[in-house]
PDB file of N, CA and C in Angstrom:
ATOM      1  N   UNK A   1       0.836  -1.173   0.000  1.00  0.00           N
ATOM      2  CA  UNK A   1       0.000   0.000   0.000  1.00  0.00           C
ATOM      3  C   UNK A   1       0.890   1.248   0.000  1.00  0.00           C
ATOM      4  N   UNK A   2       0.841   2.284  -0.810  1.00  0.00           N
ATOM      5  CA  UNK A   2       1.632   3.252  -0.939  1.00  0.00           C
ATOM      6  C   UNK A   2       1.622   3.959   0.540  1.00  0.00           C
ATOM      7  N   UNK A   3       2.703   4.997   0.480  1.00  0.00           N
ATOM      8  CA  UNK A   3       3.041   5.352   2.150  1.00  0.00           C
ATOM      9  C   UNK A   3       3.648   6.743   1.658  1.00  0.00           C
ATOM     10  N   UNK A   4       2.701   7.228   2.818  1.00  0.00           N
ATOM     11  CA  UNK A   4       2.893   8.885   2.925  1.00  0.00           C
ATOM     12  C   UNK A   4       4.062   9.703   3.703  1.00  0.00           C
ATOM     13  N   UNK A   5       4.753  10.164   3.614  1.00  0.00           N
ATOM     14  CA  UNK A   5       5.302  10.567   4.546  1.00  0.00           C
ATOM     15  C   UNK A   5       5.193  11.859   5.185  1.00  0.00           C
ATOM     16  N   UNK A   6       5.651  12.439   5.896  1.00  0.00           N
ATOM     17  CA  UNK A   6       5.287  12.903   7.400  1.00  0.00           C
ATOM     18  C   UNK A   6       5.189  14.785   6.064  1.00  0.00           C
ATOM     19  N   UNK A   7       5.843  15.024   5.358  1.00  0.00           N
ATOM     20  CA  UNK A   7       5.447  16.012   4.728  1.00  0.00           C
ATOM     21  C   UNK A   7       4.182  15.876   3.465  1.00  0.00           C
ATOM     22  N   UNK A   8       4.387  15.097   2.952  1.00  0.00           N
ATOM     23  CA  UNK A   8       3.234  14.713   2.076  1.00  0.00           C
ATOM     24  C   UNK A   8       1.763  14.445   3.061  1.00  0.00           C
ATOM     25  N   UNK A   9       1.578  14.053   4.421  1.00  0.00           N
ATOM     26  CA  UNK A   9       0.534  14.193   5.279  1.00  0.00           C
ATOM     27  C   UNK A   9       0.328  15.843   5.385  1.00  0.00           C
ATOM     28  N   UNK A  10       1.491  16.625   5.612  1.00  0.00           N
ATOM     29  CA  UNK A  10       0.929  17.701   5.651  1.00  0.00           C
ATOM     30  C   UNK A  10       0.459  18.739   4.964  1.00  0.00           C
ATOM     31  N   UNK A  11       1.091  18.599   3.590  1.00  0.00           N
ATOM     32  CA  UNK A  11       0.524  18.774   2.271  1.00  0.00           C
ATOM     33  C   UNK A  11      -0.808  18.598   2.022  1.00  0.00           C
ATOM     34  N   UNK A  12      -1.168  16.859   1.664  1.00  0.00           N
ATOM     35  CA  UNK A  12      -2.614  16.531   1.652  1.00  0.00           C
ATOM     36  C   UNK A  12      -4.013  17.067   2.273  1.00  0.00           C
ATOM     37  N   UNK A  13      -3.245  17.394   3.953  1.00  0.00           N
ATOM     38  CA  UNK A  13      -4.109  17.767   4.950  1.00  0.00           C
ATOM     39  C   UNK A  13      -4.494  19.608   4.440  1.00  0.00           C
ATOM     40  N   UNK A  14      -3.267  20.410   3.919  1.00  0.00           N
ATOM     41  CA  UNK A  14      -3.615  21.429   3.562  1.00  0.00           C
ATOM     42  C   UNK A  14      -4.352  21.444   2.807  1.00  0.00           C
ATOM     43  N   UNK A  15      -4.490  20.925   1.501  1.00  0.00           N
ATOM     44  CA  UNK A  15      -4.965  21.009   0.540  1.00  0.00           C
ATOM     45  C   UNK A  15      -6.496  20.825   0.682  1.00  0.00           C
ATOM     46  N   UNK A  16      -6.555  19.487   1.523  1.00  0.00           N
ATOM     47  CA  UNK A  16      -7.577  19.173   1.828  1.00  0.00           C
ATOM     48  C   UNK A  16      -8.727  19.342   2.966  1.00  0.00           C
ATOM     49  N   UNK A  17      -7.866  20.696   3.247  1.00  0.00           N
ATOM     50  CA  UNK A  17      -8.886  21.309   4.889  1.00  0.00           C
ATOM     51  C   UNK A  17      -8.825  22.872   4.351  1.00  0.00           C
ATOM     52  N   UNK A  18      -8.566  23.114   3.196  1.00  0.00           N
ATOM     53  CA  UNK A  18      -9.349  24.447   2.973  1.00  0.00           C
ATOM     54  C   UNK A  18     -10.500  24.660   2.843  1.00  0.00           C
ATOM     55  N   UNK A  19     -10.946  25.841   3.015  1.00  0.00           N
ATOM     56  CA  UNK A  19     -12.560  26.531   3.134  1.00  0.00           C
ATOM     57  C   UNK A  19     -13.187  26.292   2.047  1.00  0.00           C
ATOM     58  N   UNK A  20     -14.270  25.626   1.863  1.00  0.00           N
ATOM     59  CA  UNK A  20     -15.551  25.082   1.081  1.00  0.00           C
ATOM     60  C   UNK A  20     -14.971  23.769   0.400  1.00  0.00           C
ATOM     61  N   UNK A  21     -14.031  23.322   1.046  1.00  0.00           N
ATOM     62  CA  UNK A  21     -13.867  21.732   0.800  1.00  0.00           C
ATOM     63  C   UNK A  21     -14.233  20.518   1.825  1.00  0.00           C
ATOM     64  N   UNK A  22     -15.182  19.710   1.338  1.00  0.00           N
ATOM     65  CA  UNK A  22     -15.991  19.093   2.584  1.00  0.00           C
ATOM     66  C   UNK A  22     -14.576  17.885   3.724  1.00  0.00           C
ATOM     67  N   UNK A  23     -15.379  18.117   4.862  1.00  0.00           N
ATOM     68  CA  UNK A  23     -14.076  17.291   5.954  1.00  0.00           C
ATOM     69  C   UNK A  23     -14.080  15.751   5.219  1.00  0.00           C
ATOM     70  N   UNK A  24     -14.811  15.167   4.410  1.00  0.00           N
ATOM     71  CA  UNK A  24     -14.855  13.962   3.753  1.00  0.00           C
ATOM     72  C   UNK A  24     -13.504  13.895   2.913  1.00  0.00           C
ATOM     73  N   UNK A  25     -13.065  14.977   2.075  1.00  0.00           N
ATOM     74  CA  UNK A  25     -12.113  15.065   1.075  1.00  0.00           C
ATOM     75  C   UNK A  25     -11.197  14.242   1.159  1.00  0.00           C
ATOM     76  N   UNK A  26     -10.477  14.349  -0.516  1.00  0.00           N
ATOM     77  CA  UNK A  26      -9.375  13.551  -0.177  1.00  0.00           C
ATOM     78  C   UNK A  26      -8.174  14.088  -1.262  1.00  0.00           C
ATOM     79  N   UNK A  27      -7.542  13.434  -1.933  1.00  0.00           N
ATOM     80  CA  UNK A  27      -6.552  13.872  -2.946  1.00  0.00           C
ATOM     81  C   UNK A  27      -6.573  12.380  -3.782  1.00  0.00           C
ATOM     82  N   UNK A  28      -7.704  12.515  -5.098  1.00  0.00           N
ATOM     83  CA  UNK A  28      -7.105  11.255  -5.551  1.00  0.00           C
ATOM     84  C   UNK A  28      -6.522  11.318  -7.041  1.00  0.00           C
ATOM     85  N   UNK A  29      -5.822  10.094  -6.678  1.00  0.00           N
ATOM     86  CA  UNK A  29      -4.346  10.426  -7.528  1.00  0.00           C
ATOM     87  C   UNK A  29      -5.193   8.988  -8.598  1.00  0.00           C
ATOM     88  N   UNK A  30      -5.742   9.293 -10.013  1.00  0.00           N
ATOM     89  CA  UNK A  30      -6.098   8.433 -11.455  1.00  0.00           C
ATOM     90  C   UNK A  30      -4.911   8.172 -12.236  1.00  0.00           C
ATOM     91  N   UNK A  31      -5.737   7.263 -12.928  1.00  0.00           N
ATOM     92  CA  UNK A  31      -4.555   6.781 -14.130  1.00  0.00           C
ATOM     93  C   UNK A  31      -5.852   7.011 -15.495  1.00  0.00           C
ATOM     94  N   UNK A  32      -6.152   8.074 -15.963  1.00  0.00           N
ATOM     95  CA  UNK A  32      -7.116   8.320 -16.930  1.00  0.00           C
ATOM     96  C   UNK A  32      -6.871   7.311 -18.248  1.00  0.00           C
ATOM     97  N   UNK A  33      -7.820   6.821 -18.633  1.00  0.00           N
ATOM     98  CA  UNK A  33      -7.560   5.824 -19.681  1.00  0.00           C
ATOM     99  C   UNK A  33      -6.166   5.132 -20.055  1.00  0.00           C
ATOM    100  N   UNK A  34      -6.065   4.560 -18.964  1.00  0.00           N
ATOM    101  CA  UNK A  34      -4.705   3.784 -18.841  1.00  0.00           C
ATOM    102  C   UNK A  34      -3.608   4.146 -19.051  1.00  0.00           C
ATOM    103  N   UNK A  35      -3.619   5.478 -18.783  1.00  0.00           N
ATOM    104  CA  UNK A  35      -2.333   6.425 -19.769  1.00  0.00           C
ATOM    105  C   UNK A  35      -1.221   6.024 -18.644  1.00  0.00           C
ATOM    106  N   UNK A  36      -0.195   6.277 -19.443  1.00  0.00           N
ATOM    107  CA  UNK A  36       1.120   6.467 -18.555  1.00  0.00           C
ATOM    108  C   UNK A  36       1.706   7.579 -17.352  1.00  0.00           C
ATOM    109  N   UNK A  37       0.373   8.241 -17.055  1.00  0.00           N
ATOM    110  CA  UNK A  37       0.763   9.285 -16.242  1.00  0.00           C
ATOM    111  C   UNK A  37      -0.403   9.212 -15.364  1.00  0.00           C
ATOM    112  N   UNK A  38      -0.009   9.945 -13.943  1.00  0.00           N
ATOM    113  CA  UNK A  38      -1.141  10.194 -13.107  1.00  0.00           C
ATOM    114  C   UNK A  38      -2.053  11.778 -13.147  1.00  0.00           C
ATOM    115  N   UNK A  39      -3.018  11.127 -12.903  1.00  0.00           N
ATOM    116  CA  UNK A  39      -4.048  12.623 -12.702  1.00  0.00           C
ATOM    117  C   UNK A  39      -4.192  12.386 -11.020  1.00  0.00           C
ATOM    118  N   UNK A  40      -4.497  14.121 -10.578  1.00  0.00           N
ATOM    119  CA  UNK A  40      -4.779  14.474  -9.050  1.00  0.00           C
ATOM    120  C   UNK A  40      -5.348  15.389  -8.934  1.00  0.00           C
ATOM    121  N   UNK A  41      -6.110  15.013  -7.742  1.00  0.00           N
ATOM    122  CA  UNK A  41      -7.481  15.698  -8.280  1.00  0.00           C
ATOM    123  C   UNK A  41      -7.982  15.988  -6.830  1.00  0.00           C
ATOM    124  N   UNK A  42      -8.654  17.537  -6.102  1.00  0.00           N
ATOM    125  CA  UNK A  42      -9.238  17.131  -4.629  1.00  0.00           C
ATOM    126  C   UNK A  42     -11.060  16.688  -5.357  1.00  0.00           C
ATOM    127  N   UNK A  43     -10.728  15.509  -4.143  1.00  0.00           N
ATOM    128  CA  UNK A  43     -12.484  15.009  -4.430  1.00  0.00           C
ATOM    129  C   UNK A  43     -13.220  14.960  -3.425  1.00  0.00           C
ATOM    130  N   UNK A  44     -14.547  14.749  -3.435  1.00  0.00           N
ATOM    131  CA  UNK A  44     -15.436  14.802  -2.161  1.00  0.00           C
ATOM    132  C   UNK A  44     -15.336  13.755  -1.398  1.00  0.00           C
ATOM    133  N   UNK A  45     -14.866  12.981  -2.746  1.00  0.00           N
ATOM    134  CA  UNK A  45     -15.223  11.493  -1.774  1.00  0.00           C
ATOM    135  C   UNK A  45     -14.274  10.417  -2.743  1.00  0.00           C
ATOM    136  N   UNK A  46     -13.932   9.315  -2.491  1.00  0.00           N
ATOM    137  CA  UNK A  46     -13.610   8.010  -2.646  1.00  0.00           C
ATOM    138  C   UNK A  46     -14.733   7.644  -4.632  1.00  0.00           C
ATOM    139  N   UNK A  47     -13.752   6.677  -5.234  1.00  0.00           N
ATOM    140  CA  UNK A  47     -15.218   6.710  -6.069  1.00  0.00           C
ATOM    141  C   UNK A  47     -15.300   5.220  -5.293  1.00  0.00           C
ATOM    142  N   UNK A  48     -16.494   4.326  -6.096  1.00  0.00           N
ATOM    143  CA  UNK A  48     -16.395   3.304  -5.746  1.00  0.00           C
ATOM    144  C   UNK A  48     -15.557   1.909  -5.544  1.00  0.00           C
ATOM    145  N   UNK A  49     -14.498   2.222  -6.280  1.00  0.00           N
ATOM    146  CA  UNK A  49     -13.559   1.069  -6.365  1.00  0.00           C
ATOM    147  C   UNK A  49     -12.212   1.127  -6.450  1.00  0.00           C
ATOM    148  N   UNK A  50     -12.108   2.654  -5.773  1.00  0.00           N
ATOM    149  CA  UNK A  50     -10.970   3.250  -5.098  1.00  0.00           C
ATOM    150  C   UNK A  50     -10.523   2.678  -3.839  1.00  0.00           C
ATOM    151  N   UNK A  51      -9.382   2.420  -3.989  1.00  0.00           N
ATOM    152  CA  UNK A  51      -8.478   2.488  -2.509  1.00  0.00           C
ATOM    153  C   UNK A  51      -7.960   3.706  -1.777  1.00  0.00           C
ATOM    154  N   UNK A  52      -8.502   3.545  -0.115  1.00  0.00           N
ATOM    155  CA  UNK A  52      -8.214   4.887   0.264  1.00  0.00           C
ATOM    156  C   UNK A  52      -7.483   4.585   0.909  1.00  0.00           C
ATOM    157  N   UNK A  53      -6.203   5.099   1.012  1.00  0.00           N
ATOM    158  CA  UNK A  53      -5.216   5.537   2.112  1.00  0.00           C
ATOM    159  C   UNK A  53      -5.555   6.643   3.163  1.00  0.00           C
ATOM    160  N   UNK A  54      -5.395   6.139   4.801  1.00  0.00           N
ATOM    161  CA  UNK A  54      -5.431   7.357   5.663  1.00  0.00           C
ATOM    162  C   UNK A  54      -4.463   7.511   5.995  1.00  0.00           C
ATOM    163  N   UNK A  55      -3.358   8.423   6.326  1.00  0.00           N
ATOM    164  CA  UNK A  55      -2.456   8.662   7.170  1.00  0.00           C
ATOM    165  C   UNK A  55      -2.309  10.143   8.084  1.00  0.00           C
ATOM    166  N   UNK A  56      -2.989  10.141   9.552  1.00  0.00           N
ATOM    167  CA  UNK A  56      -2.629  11.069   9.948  1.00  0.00           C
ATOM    168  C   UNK A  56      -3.566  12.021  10.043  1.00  0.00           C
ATOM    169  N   UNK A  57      -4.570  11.536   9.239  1.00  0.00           N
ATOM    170  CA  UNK A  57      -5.662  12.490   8.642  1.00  0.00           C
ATOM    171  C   UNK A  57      -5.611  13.166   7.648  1.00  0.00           C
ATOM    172  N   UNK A  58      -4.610  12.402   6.616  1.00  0.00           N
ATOM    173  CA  UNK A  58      -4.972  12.949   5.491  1.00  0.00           C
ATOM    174  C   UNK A  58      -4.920  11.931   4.611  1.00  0.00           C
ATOM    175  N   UNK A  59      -6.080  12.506   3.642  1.00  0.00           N
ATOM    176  CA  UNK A  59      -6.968  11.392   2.968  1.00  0.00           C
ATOM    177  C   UNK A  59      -6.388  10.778   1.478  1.00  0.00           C
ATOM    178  N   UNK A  60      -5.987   9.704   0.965  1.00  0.00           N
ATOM    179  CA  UNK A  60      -5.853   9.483  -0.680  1.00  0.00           C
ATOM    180  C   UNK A  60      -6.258   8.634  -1.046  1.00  0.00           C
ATOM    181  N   UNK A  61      -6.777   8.800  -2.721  1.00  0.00           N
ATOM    182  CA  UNK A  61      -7.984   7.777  -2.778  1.00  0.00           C
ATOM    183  C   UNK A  61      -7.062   7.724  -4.791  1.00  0.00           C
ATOM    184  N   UNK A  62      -6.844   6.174  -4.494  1.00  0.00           N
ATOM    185  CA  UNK A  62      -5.961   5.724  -5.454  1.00  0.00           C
ATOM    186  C   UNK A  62      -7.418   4.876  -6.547  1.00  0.00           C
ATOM    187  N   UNK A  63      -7.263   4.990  -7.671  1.00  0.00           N
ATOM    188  CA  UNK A  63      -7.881   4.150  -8.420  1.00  0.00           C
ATOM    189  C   UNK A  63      -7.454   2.915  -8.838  1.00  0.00           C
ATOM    190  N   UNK A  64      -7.766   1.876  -9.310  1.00  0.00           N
ATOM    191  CA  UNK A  64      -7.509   0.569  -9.364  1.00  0.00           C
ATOM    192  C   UNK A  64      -5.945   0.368  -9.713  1.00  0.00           C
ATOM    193  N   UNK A  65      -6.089   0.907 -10.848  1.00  0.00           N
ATOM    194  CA  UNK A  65      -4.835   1.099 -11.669  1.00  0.00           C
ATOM    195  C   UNK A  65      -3.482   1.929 -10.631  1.00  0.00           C
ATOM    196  N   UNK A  66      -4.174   2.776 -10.116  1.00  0.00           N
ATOM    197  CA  UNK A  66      -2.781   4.166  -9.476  1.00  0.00           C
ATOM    198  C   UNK A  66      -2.132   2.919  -8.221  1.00  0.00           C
ATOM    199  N   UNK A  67      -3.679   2.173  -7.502  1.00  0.00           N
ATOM    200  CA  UNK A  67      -3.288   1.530  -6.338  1.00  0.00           C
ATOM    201  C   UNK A  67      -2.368  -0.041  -6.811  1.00  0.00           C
ATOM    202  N   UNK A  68      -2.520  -0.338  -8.007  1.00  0.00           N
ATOM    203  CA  UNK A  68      -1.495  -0.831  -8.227  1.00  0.00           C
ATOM    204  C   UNK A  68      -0.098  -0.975  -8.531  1.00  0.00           C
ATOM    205  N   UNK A  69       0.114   0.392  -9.069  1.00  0.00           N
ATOM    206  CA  UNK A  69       1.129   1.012  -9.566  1.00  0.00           C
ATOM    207  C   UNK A  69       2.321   1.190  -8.274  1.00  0.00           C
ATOM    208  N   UNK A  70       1.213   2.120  -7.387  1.00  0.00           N
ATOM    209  CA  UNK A  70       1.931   2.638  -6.450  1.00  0.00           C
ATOM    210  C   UNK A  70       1.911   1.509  -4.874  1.00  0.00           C
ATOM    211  N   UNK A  71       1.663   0.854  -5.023  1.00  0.00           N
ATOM    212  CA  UNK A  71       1.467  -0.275  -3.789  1.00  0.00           C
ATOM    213  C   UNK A  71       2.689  -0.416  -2.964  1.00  0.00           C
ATOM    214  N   UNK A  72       3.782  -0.403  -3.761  1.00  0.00           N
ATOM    215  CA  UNK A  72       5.123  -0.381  -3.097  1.00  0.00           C
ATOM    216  C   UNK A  72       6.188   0.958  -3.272  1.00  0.00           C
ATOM    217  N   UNK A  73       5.252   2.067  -3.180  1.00  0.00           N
ATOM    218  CA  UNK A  73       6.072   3.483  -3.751  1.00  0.00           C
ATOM    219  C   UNK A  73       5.516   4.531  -2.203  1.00  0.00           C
ATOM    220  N   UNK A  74       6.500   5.449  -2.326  1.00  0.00           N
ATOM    221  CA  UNK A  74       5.902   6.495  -1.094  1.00  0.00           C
ATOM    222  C   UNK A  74       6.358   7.807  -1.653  1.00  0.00           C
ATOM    223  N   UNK A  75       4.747   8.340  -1.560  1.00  0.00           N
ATOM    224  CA  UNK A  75       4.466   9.600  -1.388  1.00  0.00           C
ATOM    225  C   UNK A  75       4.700  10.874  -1.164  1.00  0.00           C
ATOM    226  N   UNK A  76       5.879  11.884  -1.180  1.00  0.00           N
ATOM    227  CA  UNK A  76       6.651  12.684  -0.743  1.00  0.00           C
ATOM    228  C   UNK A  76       5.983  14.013  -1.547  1.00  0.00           C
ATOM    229  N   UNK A  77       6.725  14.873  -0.926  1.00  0.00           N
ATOM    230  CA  UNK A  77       6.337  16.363  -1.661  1.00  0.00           C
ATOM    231  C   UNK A  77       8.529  16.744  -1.853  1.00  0.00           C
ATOM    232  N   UNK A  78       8.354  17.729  -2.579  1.00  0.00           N
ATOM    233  CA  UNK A  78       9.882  18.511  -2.997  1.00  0.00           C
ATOM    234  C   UNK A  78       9.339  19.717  -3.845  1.00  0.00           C
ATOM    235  N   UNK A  79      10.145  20.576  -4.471  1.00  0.00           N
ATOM    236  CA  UNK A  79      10.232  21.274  -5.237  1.00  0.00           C
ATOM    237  C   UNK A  79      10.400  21.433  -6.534  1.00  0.00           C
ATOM    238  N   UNK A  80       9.387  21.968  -7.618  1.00  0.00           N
ATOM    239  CA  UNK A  80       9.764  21.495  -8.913  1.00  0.00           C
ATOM    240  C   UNK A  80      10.665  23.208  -9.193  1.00  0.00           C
ATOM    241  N   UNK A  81      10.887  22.777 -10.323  1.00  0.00           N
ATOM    242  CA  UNK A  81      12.082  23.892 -11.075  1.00  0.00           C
ATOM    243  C   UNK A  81      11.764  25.334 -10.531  1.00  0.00           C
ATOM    244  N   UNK A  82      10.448  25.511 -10.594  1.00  0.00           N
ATOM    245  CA  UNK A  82      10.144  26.818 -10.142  1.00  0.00           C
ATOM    246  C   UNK A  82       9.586  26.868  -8.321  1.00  0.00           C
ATOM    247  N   UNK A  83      10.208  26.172  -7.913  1.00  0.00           N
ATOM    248  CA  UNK A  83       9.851  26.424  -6.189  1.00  0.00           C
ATOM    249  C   UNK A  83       8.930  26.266  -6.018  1.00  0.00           C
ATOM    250  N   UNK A  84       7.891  25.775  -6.782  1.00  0.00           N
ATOM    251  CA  UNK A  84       6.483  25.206  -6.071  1.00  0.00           C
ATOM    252  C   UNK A  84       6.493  23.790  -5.360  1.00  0.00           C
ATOM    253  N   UNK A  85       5.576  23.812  -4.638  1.00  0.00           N
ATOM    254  CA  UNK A  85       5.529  22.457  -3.914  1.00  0.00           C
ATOM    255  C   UNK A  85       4.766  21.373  -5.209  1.00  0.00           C
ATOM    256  N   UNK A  86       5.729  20.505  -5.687  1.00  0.00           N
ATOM    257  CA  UNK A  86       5.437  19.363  -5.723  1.00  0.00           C
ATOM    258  C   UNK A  86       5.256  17.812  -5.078  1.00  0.00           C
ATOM    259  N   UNK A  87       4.078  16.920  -5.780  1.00  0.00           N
ATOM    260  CA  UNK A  87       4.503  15.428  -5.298  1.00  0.00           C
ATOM    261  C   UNK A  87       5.338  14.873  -6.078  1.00  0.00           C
ATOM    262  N   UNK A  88       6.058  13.850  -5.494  1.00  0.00           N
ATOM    263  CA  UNK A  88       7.198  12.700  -5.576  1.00  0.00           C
ATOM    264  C   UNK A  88       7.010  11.434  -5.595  1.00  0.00           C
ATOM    265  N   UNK A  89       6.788  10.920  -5.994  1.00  0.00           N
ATOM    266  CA  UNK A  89       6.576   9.028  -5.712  1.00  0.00           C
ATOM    267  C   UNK A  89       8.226   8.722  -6.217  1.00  0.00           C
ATOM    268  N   UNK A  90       8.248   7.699  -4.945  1.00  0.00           N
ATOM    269  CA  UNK A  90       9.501   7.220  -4.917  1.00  0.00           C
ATOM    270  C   UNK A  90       9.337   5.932  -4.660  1.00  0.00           C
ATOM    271  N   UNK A  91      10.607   4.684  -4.400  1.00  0.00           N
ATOM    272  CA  UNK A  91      10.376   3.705  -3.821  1.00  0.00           C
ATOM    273  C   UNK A  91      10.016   3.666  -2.609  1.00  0.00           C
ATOM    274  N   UNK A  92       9.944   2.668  -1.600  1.00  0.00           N
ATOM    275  CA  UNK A  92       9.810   2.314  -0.241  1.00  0.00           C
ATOM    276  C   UNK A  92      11.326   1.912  -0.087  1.00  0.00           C
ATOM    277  N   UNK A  93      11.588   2.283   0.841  1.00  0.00           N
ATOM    278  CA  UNK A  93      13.210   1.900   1.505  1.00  0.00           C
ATOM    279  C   UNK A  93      12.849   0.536   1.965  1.00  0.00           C
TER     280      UNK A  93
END
């Protein structure tokens, strides 16, 4: 099961506890028509045949495909070229 770590919890949790986003939310991370890349997305909810990760209280809701992908990968945030906060998927140590 993919694994969050202690900055990517706090990331998620931001994202996902801003004003007019319901306390249900989550961050889920698709694989849109089987493509080679992920989509992320804040959602209200889980769809149906999503896997949700909790950690910490913060919520991710992997689709069939992402939760396979990422089953043995963890979750991180860093910086892309221009200093924004990005996510990271990496291995598991």
């Amino acid at each position: 099961m993919l694994v969050l770590t202690p900055k990517a919890v706090d990331v998620v949790r931001d994202i996902t506890t801003q004003q007019g986003v319901p306390p249900e939310a989550g961050l889920r991370i698709s694989t849109p028509d089987n493509a080679q890349s992920f989509e992320l997305a804040i959602t209200e909810a889980p769809a149906a045949d999503d896997e949700v990760v909790v950690a910490e209280g913060a919520r991710v809701f992997l689709d069939q495909d992402s939760a396979a992908f990422l089953d043995d990968k963890v979750l991180d945030t860093g910086l892309d070229a221009k200093g924004n906060t990005a996510f990271v998927i990496g291995p598991r140590p």
